[in-house]
PDB file of N, CA and C in Angstrom:
ATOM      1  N   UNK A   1      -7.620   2.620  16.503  1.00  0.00           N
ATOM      2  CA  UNK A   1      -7.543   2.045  15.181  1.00  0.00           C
ATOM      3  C   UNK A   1      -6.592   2.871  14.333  1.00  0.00           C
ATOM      4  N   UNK A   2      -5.885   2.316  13.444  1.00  0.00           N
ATOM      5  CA  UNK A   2      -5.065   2.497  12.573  1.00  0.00           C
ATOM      6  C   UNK A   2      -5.596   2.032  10.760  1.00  0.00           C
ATOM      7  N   UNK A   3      -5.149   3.534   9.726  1.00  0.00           N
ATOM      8  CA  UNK A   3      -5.231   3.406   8.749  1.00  0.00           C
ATOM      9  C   UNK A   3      -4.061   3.076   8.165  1.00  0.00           C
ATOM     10  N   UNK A   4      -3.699   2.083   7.568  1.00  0.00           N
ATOM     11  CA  UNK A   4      -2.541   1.783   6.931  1.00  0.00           C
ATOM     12  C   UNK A   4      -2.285   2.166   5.196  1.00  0.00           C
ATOM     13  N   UNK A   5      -1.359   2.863   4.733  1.00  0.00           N
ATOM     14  CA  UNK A   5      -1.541   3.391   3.491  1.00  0.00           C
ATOM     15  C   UNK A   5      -0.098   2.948   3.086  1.00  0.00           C
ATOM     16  N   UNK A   6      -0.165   2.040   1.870  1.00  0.00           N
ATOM     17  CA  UNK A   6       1.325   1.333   1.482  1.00  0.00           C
ATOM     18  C   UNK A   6       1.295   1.719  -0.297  1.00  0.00           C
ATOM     19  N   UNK A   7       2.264   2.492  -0.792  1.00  0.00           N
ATOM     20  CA  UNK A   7       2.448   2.774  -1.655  1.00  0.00           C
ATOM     21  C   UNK A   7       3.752   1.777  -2.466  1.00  0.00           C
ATOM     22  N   UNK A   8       3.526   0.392  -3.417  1.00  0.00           N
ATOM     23  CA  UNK A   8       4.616  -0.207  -3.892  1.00  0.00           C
ATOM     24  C   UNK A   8       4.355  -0.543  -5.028  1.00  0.00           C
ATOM     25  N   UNK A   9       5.382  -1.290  -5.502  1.00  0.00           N
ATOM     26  CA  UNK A   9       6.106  -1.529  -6.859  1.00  0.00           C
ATOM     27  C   UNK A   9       4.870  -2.501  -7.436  1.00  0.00           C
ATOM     28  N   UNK A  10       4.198  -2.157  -8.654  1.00  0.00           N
ATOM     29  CA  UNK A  10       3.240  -3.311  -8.981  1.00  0.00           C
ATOM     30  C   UNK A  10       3.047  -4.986  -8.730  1.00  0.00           C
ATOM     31  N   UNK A  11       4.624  -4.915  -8.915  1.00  0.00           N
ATOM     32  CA  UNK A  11       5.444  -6.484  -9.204  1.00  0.00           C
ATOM     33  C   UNK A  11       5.387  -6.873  -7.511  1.00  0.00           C
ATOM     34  N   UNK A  12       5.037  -6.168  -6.745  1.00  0.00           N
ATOM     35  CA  UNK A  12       5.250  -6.639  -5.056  1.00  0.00           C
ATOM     36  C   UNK A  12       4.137  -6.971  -4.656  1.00  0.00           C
ATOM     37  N   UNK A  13       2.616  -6.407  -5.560  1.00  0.00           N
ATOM     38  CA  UNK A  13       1.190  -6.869  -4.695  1.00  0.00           C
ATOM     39  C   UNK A  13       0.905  -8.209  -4.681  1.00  0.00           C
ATOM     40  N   UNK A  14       1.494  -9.641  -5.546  1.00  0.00           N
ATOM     41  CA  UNK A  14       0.849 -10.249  -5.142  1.00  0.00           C
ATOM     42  C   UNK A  14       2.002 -10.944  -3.979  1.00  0.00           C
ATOM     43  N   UNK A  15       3.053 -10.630  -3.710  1.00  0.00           N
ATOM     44  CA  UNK A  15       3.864 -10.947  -2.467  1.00  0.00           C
ATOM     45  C   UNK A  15       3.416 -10.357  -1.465  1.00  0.00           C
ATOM     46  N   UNK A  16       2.376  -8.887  -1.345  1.00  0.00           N
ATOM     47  CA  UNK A  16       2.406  -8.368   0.004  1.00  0.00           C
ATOM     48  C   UNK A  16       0.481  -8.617   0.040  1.00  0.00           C
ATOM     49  N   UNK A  17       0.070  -8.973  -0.668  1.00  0.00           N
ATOM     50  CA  UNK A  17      -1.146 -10.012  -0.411  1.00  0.00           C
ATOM     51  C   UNK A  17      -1.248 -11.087   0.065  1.00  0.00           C
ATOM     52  N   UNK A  18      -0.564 -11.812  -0.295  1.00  0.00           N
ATOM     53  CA  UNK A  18      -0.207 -13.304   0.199  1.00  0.00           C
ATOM     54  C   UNK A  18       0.159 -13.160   2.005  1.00  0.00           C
ATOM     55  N   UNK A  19       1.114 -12.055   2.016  1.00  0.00           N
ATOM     56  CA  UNK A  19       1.754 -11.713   3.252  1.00  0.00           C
ATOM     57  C   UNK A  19       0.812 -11.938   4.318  1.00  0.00           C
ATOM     58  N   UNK A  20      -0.415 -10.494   3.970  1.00  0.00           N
ATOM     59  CA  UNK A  20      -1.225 -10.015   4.686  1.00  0.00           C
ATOM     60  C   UNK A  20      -2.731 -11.085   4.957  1.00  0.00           C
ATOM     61  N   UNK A  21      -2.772 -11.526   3.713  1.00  0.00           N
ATOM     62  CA  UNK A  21      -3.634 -13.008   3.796  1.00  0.00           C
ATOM     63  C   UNK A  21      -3.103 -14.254   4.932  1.00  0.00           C
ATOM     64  N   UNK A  22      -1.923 -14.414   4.867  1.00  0.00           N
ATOM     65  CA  UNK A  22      -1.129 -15.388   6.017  1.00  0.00           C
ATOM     66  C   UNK A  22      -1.367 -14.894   7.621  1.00  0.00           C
ATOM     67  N   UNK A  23      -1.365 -13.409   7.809  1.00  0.00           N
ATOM     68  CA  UNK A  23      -1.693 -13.060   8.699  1.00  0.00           C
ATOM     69  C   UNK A  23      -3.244 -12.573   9.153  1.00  0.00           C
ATOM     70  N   UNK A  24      -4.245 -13.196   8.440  1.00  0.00           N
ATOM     71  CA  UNK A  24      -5.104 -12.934   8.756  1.00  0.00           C
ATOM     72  C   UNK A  24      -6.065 -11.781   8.094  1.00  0.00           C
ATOM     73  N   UNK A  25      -5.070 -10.651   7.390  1.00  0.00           N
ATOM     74  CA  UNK A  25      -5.529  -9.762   7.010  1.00  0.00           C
ATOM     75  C   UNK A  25      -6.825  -9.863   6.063  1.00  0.00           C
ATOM     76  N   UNK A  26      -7.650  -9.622   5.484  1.00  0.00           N
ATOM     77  CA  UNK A  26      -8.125 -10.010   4.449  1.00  0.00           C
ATOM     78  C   UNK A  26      -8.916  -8.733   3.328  1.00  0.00           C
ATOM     79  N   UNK A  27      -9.227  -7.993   4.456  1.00  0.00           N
ATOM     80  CA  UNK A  27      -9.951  -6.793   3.570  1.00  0.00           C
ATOM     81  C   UNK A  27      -9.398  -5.197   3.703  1.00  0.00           C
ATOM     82  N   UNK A  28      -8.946  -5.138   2.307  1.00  0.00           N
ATOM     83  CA  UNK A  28      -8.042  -3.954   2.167  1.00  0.00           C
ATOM     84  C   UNK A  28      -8.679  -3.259   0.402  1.00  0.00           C
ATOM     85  N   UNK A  29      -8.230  -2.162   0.073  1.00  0.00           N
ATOM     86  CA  UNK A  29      -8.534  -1.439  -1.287  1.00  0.00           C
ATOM     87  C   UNK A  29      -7.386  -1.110  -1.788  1.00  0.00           C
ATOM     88  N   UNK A  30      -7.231  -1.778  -3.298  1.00  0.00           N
ATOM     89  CA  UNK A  30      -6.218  -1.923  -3.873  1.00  0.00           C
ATOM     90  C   UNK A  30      -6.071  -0.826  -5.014  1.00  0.00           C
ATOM     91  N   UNK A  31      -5.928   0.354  -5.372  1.00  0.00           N
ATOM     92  CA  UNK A  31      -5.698   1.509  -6.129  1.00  0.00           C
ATOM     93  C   UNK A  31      -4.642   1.462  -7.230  1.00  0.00           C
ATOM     94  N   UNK A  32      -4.610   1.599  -7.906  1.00  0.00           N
ATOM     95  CA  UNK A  32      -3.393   1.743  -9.100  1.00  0.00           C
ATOM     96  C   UNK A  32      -2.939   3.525  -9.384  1.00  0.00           C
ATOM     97  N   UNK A  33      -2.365   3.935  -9.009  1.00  0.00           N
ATOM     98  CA  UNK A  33      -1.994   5.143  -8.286  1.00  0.00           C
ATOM     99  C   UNK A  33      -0.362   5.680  -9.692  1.00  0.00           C
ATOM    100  N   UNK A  34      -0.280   6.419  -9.763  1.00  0.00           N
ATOM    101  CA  UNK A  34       1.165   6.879 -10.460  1.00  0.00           C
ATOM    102  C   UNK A  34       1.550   8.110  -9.475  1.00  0.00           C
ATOM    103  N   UNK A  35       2.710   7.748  -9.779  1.00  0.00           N
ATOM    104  CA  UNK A  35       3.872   9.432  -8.910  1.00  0.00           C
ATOM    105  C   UNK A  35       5.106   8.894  -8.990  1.00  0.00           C
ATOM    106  N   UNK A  36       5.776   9.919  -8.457  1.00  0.00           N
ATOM    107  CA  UNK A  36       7.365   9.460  -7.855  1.00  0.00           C
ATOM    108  C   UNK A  36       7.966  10.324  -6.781  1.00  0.00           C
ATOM    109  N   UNK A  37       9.267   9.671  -6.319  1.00  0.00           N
ATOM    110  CA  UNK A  37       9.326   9.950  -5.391  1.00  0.00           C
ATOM    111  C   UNK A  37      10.647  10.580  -5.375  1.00  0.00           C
ATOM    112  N   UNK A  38      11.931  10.332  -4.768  1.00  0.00           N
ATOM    113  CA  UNK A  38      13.514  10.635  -5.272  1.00  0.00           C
ATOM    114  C   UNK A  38      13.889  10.203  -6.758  1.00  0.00           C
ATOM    115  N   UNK A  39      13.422   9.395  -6.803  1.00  0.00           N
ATOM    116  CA  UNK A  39      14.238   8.818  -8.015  1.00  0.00           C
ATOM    117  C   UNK A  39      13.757   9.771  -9.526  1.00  0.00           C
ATOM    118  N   UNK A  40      12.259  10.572  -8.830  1.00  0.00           N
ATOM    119  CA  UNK A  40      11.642  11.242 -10.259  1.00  0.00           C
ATOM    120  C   UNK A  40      11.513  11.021 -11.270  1.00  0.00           C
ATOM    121  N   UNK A  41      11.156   9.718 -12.081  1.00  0.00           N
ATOM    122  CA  UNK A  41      10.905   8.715 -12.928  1.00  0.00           C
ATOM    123  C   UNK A  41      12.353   8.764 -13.672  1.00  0.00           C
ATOM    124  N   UNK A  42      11.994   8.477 -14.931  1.00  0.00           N
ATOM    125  CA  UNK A  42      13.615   7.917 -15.674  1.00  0.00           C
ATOM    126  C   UNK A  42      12.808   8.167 -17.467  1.00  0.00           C
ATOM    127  N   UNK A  43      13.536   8.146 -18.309  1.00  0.00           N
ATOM    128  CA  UNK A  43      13.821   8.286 -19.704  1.00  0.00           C
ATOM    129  C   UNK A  43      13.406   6.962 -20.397  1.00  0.00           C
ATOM    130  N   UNK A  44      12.599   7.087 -21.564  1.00  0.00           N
ATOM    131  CA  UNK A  44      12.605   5.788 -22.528  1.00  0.00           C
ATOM    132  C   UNK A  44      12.750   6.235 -23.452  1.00  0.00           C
ATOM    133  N   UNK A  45      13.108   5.151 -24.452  1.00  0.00           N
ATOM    134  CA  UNK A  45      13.004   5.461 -25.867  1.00  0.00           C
ATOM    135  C   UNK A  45      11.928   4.471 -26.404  1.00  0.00           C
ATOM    136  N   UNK A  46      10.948   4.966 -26.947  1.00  0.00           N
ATOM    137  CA  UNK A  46      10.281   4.425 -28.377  1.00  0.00           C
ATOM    138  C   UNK A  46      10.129   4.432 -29.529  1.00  0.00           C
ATOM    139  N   UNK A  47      10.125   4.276 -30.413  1.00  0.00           N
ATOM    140  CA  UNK A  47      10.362   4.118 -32.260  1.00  0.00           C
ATOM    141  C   UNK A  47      11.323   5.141 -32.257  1.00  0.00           C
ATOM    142  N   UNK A  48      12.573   5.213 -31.276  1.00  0.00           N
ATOM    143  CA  UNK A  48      13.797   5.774 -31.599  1.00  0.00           C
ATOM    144  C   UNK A  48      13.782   7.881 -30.915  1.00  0.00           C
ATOM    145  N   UNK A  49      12.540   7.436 -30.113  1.00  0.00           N
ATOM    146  CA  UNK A  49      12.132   9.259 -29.456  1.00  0.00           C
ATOM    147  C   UNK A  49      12.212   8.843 -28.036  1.00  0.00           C
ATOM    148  N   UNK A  50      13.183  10.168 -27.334  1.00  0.00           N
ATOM    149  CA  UNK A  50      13.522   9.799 -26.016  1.00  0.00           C
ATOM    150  C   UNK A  50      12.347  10.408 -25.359  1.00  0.00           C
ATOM    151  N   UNK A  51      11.822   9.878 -24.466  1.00  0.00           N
ATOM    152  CA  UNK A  51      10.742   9.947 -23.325  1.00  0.00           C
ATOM    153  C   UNK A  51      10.758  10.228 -22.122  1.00  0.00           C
ATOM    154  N   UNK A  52      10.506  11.249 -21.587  1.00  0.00           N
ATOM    155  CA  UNK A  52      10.890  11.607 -19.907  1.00  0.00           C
ATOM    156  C   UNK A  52       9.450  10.768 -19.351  1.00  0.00           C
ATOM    157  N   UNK A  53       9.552  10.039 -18.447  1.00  0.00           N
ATOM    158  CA  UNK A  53       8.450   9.495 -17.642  1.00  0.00           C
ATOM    159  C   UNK A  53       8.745   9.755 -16.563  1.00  0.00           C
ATOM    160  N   UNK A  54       8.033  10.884 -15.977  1.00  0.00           N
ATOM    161  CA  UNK A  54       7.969  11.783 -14.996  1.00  0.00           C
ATOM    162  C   UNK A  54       7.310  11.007 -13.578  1.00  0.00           C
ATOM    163  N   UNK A  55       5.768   9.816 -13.846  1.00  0.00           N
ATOM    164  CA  UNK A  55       5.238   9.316 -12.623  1.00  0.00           C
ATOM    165  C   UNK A  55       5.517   7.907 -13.773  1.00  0.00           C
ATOM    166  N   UNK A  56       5.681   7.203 -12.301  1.00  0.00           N
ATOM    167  CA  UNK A  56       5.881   5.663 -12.526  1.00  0.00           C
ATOM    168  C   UNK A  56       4.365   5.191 -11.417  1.00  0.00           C
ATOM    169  N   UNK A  57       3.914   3.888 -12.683  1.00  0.00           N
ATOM    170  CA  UNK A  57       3.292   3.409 -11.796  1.00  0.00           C
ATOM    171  C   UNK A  57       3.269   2.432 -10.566  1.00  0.00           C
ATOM    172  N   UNK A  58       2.631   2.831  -9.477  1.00  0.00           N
ATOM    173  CA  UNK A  58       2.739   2.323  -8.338  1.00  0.00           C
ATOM    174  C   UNK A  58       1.094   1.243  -7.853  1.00  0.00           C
ATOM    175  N   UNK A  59       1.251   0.665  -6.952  1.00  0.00           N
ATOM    176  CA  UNK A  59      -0.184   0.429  -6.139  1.00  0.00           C
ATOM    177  C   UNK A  59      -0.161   1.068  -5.040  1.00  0.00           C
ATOM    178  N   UNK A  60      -1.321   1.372  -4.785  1.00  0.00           N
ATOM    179  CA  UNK A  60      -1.808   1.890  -3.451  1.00  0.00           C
ATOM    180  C   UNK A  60      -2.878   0.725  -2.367  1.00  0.00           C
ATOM    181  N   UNK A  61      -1.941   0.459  -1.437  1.00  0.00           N
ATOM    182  CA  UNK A  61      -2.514  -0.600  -0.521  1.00  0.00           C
ATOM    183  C   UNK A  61      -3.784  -0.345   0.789  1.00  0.00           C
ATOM    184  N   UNK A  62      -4.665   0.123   1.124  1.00  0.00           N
ATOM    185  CA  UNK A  62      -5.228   1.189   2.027  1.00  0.00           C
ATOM    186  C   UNK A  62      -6.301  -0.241   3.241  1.00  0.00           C
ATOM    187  N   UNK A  63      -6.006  -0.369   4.312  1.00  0.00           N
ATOM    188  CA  UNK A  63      -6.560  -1.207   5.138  1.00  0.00           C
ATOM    189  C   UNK A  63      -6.451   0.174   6.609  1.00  0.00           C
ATOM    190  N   UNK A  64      -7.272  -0.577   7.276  1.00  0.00           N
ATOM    191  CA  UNK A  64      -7.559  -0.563   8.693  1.00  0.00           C
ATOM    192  C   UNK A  64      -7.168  -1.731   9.918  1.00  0.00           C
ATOM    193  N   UNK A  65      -6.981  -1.340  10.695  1.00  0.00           N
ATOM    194  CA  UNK A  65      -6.634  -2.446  11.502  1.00  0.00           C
ATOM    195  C   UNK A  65      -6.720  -1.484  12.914  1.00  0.00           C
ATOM    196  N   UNK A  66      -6.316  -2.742  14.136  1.00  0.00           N
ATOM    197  CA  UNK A  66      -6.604  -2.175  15.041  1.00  0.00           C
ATOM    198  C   UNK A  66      -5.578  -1.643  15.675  1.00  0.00           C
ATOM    199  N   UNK A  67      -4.855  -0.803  16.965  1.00  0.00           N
ATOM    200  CA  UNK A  67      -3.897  -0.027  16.806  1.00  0.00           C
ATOM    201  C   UNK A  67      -2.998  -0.864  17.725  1.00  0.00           C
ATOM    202  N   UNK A  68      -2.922  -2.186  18.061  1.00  0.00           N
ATOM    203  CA  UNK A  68      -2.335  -2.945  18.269  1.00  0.00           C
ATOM    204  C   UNK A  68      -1.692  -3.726  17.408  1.00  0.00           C
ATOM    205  N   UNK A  69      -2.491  -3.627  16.572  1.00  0.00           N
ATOM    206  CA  UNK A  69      -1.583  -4.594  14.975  1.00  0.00           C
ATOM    207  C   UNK A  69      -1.157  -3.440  13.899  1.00  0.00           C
ATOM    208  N   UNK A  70      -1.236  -2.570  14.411  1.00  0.00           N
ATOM    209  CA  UNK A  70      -0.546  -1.477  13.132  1.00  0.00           C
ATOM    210  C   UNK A  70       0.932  -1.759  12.686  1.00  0.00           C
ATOM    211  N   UNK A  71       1.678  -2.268  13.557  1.00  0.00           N
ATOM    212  CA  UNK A  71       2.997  -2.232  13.663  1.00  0.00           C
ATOM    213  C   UNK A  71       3.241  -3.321  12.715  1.00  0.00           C
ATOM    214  N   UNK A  72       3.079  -4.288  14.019  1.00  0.00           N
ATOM    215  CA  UNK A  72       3.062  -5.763  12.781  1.00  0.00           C
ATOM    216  C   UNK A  72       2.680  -6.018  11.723  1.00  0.00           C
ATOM    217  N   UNK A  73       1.686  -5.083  11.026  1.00  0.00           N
ATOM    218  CA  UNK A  73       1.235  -5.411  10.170  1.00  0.00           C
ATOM    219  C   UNK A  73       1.662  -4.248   8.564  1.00  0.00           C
ATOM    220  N   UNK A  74       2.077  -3.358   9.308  1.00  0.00           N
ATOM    221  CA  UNK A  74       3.074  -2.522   8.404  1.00  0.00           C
ATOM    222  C   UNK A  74       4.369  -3.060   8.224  1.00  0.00           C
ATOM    223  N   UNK A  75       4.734  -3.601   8.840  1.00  0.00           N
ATOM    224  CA  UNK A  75       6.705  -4.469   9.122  1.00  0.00           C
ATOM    225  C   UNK A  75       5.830  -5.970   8.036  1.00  0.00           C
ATOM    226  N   UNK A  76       5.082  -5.974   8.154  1.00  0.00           N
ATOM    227  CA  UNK A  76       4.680  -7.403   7.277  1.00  0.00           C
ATOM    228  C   UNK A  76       4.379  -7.427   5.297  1.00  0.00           C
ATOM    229  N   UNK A  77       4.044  -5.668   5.521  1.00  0.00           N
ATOM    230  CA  UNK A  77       3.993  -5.110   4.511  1.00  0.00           C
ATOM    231  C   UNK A  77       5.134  -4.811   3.799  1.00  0.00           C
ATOM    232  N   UNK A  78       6.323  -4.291   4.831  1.00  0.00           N
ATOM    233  CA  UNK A  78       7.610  -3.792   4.270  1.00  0.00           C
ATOM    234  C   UNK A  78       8.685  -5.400   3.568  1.00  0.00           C
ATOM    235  N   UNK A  79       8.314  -6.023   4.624  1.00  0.00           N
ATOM    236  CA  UNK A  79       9.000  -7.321   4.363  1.00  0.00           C
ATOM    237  C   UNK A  79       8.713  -7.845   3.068  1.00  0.00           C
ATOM    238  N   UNK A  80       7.126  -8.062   2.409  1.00  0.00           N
ATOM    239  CA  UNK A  80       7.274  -8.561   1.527  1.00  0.00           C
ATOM    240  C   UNK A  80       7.096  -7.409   0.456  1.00  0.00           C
ATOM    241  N   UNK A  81       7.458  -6.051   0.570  1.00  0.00           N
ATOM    242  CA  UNK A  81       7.490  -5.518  -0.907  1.00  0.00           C
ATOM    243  C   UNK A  81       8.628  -5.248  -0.795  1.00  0.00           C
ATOM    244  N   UNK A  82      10.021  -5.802  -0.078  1.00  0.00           N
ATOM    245  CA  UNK A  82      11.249  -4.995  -0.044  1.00  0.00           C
ATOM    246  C   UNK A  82      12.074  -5.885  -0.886  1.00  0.00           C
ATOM    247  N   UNK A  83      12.307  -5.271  -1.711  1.00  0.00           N
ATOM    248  CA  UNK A  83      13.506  -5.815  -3.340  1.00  0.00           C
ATOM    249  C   UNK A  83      14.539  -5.171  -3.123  1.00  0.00           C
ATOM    250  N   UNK A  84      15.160  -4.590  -1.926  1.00  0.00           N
ATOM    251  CA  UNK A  84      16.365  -3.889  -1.800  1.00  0.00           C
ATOM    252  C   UNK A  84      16.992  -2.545  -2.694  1.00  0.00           C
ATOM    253  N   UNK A  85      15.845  -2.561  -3.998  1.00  0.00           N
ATOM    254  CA  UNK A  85      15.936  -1.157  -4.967  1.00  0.00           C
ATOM    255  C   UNK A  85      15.340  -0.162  -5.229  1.00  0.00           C
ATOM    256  N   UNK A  86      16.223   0.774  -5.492  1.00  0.00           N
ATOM    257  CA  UNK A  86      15.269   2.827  -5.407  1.00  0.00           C
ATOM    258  C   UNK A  86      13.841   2.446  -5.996  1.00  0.00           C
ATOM    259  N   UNK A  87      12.721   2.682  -5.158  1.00  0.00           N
ATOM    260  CA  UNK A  87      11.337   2.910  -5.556  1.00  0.00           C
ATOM    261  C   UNK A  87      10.440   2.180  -5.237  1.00  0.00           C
ATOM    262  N   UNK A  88      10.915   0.868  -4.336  1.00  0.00           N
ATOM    263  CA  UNK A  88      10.436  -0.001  -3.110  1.00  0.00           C
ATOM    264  C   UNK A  88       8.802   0.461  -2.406  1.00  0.00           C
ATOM    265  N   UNK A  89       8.775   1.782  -1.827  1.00  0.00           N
ATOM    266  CA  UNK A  89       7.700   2.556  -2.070  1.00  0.00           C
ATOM    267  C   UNK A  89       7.408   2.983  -0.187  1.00  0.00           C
ATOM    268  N   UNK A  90       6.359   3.187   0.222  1.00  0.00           N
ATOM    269  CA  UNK A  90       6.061   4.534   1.360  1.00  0.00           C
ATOM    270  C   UNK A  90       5.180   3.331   2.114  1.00  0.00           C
ATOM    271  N   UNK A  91       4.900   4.097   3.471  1.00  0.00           N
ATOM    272  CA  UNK A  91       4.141   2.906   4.382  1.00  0.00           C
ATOM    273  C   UNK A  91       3.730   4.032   4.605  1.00  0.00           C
ATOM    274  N   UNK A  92       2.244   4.440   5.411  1.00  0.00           N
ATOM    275  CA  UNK A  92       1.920   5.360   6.410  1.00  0.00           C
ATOM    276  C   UNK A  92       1.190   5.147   6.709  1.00  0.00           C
ATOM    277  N   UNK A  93       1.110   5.279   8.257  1.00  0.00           N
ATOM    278  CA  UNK A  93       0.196   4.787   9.982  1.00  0.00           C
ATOM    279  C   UNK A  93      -0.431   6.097   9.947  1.00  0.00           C
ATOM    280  N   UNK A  94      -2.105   5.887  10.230  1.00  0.00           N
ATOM    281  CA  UNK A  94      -2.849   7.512  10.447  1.00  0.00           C
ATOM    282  C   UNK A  94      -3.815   6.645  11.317  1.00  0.00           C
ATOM    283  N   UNK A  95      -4.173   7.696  11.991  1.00  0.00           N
ATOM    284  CA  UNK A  95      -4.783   7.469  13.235  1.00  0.00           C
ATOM    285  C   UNK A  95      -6.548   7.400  12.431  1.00  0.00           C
ATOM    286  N   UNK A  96      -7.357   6.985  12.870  1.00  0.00           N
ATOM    287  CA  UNK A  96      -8.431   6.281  12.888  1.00  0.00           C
ATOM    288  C   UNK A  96      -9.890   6.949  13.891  1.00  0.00           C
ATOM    289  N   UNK A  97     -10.553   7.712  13.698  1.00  0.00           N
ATOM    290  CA  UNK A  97     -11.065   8.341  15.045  1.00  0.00           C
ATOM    291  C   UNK A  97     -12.598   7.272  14.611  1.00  0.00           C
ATOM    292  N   UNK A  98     -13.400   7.079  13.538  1.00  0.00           N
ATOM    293  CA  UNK A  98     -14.760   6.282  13.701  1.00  0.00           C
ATOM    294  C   UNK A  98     -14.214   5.029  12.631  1.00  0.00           C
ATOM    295  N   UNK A  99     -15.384   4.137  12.625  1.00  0.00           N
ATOM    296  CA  UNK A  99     -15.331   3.196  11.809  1.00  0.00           C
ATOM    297  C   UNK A  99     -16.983   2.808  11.979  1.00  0.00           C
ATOM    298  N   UNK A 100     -17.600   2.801  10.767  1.00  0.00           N
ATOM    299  CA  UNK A 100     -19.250   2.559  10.560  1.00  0.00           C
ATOM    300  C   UNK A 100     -19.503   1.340   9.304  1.00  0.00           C
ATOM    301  N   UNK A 101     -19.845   0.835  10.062  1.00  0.00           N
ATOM    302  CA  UNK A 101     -19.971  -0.444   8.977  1.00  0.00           C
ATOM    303  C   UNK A 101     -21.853  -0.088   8.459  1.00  0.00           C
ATOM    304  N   UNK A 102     -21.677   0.124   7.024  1.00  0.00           N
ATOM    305  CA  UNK A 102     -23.193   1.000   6.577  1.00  0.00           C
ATOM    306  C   UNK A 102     -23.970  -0.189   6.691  1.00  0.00           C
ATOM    307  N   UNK A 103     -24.103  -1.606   6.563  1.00  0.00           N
ATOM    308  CA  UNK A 103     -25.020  -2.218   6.650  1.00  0.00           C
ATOM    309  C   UNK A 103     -25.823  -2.693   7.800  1.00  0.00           C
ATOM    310  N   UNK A 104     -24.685  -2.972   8.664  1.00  0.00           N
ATOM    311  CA  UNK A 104     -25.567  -3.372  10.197  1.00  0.00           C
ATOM    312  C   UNK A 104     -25.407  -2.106  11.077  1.00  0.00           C
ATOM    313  N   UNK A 105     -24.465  -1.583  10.686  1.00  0.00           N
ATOM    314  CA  UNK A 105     -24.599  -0.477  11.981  1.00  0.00           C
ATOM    315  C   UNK A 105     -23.207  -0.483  12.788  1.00  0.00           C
ATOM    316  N   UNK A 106     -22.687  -1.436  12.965  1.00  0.00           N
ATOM    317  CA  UNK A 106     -21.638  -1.536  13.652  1.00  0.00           C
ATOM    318  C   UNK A 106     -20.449  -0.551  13.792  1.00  0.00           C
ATOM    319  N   UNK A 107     -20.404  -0.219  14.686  1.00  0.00           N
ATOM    320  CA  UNK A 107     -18.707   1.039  14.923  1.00  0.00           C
ATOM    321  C   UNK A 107     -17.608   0.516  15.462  1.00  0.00           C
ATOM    322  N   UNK A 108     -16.665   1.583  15.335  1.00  0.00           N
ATOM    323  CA  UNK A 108     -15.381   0.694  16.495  1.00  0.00           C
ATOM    324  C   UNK A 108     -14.880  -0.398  15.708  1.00  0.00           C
ATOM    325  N   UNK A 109     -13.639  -0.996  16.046  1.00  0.00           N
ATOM    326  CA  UNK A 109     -13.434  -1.847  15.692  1.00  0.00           C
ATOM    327  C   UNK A 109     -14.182  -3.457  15.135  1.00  0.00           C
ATOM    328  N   UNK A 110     -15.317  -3.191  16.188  1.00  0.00           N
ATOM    329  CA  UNK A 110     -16.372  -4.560  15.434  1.00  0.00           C
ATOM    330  C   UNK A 110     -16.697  -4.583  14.030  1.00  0.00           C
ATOM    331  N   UNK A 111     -16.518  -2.939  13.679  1.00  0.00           N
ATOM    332  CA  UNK A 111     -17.134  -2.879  12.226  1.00  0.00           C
ATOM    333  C   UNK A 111     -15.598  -2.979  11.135  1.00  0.00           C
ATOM    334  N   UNK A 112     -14.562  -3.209  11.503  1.00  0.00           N
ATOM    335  CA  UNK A 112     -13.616  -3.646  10.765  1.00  0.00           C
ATOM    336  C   UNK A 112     -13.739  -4.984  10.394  1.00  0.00           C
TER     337      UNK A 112
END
């Protein structure tokens, strides 16, 4: 089993929901997360005072799956949050050692 951890652009969750819903996906934890990454946020101005905004906000996408669909299902992720511009955001595959589903009991993949 595979933990999938997708860090993107607010404006991309309901494209990489839809995605993951088409494929079956359905149960994942959706986080509202701030940081940055290269780009190290950017400058505003308000009532005329310049503003360093150091973390931009992001979502944090966090599912399980099994380690046969990790692939596909991260490439399904990239596809629909990719806008071709700096801050697009992070994918990361982590390995999976239990899975306990607290109500019935279930482990292993059954309990995904």
């Amino acid at each position: 089993m595979k933990k999938i951890e997708a860090i993107i652009k607010p404006s991309a969750l309901e494209a990489v929901k839809d995605a993951l819903n088409a494929r079956g996906i359905n149960g994942m934890t959706i986080s509202e997360v701030k940081g940055h990454g290269r780009q190290k946020g950017h400058t505003e101005i308000y009532r005329g005072a310049e503003y360093v905004v150091d973390f931009i906000p992001k979502i944090k996408i966090e599912l399980v799956v099994s380690s046969a669909d990790a692939e596909p299902v991260a490439d399904c992720i990239r596809q629909a949050a990719n806008s071709g511009k700096i801050g697009d955001g992070k994918i990361f595959v982590l390995p999976v050692e239990e899975v306990l589903r607290i109500r019935t009991g279930e482990r292993g993949e059954t309990a995904i």
